[in-house]
N, C-alpha and C. Protein backbone atom coordinates (compact mmCIF):
# COMPACT_ATOMS: atom_id res chain seq x y z
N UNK A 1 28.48 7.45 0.88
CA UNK A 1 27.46 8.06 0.06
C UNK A 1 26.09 7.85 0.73
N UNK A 2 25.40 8.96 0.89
CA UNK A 2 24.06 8.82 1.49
C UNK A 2 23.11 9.27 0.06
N UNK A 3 21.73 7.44 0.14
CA UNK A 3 20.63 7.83 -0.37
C UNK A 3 19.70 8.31 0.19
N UNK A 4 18.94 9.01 -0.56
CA UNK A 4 17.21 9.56 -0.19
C UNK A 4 16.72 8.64 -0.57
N UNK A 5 15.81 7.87 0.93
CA UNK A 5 14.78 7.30 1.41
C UNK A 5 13.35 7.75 1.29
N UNK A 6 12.52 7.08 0.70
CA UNK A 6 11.15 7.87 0.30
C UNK A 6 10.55 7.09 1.76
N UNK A 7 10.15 7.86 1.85
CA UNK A 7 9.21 7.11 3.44
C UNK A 7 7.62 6.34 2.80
N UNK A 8 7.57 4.95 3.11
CA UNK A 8 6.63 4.54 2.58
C UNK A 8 5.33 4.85 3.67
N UNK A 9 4.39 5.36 3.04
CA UNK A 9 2.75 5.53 3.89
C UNK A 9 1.74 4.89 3.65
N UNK A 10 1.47 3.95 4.48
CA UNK A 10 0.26 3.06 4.49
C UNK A 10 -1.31 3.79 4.44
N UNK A 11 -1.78 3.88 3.46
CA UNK A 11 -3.47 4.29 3.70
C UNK A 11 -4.16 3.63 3.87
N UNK A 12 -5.34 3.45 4.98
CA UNK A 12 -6.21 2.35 4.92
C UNK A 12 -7.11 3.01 4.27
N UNK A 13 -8.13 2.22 3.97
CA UNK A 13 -8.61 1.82 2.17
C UNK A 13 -10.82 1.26 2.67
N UNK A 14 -11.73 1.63 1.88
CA UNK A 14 -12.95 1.16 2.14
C UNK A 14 -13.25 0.11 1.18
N UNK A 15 -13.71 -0.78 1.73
CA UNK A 15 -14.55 -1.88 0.66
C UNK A 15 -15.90 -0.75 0.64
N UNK A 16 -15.87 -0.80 -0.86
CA UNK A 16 -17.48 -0.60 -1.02
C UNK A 16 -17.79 -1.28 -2.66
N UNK A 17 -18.93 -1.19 -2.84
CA UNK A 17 -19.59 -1.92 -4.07
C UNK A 17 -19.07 -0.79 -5.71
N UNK A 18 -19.54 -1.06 -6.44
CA UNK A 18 -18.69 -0.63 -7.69
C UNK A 18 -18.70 -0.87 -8.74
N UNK A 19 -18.58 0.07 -10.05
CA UNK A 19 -19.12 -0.03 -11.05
C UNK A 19 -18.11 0.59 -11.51
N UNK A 20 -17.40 -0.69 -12.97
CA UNK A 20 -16.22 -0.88 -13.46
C UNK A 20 -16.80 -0.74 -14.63
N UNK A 21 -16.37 -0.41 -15.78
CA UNK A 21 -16.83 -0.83 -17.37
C UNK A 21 -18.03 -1.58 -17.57
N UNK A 22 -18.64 -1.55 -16.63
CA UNK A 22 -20.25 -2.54 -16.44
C UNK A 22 -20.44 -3.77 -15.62
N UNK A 23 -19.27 -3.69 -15.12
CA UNK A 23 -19.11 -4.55 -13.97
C UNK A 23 -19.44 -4.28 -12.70
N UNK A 24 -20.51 -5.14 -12.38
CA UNK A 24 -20.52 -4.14 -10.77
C UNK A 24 -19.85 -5.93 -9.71
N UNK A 25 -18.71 -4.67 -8.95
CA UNK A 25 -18.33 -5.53 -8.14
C UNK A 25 -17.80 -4.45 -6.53
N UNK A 26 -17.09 -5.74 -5.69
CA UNK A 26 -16.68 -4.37 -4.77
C UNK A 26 -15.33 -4.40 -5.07
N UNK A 27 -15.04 -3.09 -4.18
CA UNK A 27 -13.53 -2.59 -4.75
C UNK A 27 -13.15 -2.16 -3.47
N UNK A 28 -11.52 -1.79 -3.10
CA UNK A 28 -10.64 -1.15 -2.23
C UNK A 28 -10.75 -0.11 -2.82
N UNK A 29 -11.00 1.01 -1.87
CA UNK A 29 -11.07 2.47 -2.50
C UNK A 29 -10.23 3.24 -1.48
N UNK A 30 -9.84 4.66 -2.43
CA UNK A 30 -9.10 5.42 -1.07
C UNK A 30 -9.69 6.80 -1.77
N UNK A 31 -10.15 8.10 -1.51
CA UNK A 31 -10.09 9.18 -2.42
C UNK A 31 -8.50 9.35 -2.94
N UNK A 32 -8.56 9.77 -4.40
CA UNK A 32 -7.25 10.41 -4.67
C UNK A 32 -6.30 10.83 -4.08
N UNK A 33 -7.67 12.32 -3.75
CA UNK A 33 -6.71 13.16 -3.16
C UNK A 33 -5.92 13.09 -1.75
N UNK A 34 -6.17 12.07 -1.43
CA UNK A 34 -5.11 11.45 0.02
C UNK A 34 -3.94 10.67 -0.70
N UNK A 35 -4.06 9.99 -1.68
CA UNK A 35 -2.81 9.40 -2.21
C UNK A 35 -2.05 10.58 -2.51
N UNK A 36 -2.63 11.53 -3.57
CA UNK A 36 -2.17 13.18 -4.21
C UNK A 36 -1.01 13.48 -3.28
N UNK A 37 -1.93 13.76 -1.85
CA UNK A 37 -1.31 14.53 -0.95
C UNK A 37 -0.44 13.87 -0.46
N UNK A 38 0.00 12.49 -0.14
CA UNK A 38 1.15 11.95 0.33
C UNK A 38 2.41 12.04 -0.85
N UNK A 39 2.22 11.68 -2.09
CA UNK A 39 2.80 11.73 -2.91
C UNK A 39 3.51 13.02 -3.12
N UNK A 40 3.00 14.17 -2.88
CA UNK A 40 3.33 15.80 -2.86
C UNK A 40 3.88 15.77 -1.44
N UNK A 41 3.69 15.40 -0.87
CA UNK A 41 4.60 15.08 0.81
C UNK A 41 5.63 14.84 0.77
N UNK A 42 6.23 13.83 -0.13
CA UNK A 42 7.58 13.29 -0.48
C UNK A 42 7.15 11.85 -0.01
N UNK A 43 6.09 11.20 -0.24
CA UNK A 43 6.01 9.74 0.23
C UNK A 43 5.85 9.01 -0.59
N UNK A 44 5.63 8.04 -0.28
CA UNK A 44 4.87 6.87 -1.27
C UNK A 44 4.10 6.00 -1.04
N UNK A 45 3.03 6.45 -1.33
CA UNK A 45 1.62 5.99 -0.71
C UNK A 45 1.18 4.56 -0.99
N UNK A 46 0.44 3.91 -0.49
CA UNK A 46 0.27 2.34 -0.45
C UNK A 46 -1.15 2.10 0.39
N UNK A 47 -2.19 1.53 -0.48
CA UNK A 47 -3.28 1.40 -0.06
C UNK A 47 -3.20 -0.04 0.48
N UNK A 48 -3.78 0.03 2.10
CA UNK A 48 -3.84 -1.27 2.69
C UNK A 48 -5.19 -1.89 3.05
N UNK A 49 -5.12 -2.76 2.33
CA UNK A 49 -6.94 -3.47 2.26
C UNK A 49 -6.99 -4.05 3.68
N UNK A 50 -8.36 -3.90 4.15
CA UNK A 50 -8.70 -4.34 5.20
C UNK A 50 -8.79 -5.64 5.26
N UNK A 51 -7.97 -6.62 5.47
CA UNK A 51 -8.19 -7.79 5.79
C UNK A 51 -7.64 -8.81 6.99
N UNK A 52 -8.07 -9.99 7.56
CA UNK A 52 -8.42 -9.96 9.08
C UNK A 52 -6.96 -10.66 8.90
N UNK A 53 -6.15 -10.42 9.66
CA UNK A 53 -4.82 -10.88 9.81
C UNK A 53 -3.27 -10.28 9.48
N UNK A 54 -3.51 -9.47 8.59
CA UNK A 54 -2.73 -9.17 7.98
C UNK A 54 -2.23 -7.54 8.46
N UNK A 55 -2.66 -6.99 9.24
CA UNK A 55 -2.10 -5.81 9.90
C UNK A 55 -0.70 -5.60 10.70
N UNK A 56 -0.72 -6.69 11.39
CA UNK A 56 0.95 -7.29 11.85
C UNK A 56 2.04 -6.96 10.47
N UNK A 57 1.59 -7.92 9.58
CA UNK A 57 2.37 -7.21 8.14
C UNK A 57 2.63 -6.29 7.79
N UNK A 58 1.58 -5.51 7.56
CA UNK A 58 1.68 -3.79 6.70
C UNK A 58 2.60 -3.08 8.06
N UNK A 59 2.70 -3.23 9.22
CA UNK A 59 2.96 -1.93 10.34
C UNK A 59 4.48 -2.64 10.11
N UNK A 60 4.87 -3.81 9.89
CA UNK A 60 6.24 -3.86 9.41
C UNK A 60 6.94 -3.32 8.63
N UNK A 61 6.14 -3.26 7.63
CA UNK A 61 6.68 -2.64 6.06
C UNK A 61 6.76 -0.98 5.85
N UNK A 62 5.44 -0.21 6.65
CA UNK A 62 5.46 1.04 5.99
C UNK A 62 6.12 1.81 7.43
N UNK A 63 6.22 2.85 7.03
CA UNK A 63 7.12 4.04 7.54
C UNK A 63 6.20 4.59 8.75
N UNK A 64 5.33 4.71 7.89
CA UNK A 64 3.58 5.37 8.67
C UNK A 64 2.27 5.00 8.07
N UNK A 65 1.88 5.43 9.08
CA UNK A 65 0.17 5.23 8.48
C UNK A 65 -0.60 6.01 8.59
N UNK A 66 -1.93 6.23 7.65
CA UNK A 66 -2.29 7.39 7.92
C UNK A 66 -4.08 6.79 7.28
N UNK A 67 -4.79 7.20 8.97
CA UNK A 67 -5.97 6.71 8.66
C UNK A 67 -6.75 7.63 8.22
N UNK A 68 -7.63 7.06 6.88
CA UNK A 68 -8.20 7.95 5.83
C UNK A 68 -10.14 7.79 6.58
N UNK A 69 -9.94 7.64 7.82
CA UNK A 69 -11.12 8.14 8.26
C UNK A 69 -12.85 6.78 6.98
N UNK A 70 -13.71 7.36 7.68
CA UNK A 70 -14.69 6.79 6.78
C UNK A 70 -15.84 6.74 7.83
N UNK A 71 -17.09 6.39 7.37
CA UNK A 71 -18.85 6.32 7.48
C UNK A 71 -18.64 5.80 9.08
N UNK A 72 -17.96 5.10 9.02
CA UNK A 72 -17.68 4.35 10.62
C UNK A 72 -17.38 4.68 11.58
N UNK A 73 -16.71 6.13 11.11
CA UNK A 73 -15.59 6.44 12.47
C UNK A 73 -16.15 8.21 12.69
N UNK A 74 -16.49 8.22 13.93
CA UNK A 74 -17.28 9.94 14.23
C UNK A 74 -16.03 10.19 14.25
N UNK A 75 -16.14 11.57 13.11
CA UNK A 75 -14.86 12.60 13.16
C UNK A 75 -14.61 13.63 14.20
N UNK A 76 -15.64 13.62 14.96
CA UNK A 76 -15.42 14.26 16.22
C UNK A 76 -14.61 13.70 17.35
């Protein structure tokens, strides 16, 4: 018997500052519509917080990755 495998997709993710129910703090953010679109892909999307060590980890676990770009990186 063969199952369907959802391919898991790693998104990397922005710290920025943030305003919760009156809370201002920072947060891991991704736009939606990049989760949307993996999810309508047939994936299953997974936001990966930037933190210093832990990249060895996530490239174990997910299927792919898919960099969601940001302020930092010339899109050219």
């Amino acid at each position: 018997m063969q199952r369907n495998v959802t391919p898991v997709i790693g998104l990397t993710t922005y710290r920025e500052p943030s305003n919760f129910a009156g809370w201002n703090l920072e947060a891991t953010l991704v736009p939606v519509s990049y989760i949307d679109s993996v999810y309508v892909a047939g994936g299953a999307p997974v936001l990966l917080p930037s933190l210093a060590g832990l990249q060895d980890c996530y490239l174990d676990r997910i299927d792919a990755l898919l960099l969601t770009g940001g302020s930092d990186i010339d899109p050219a």
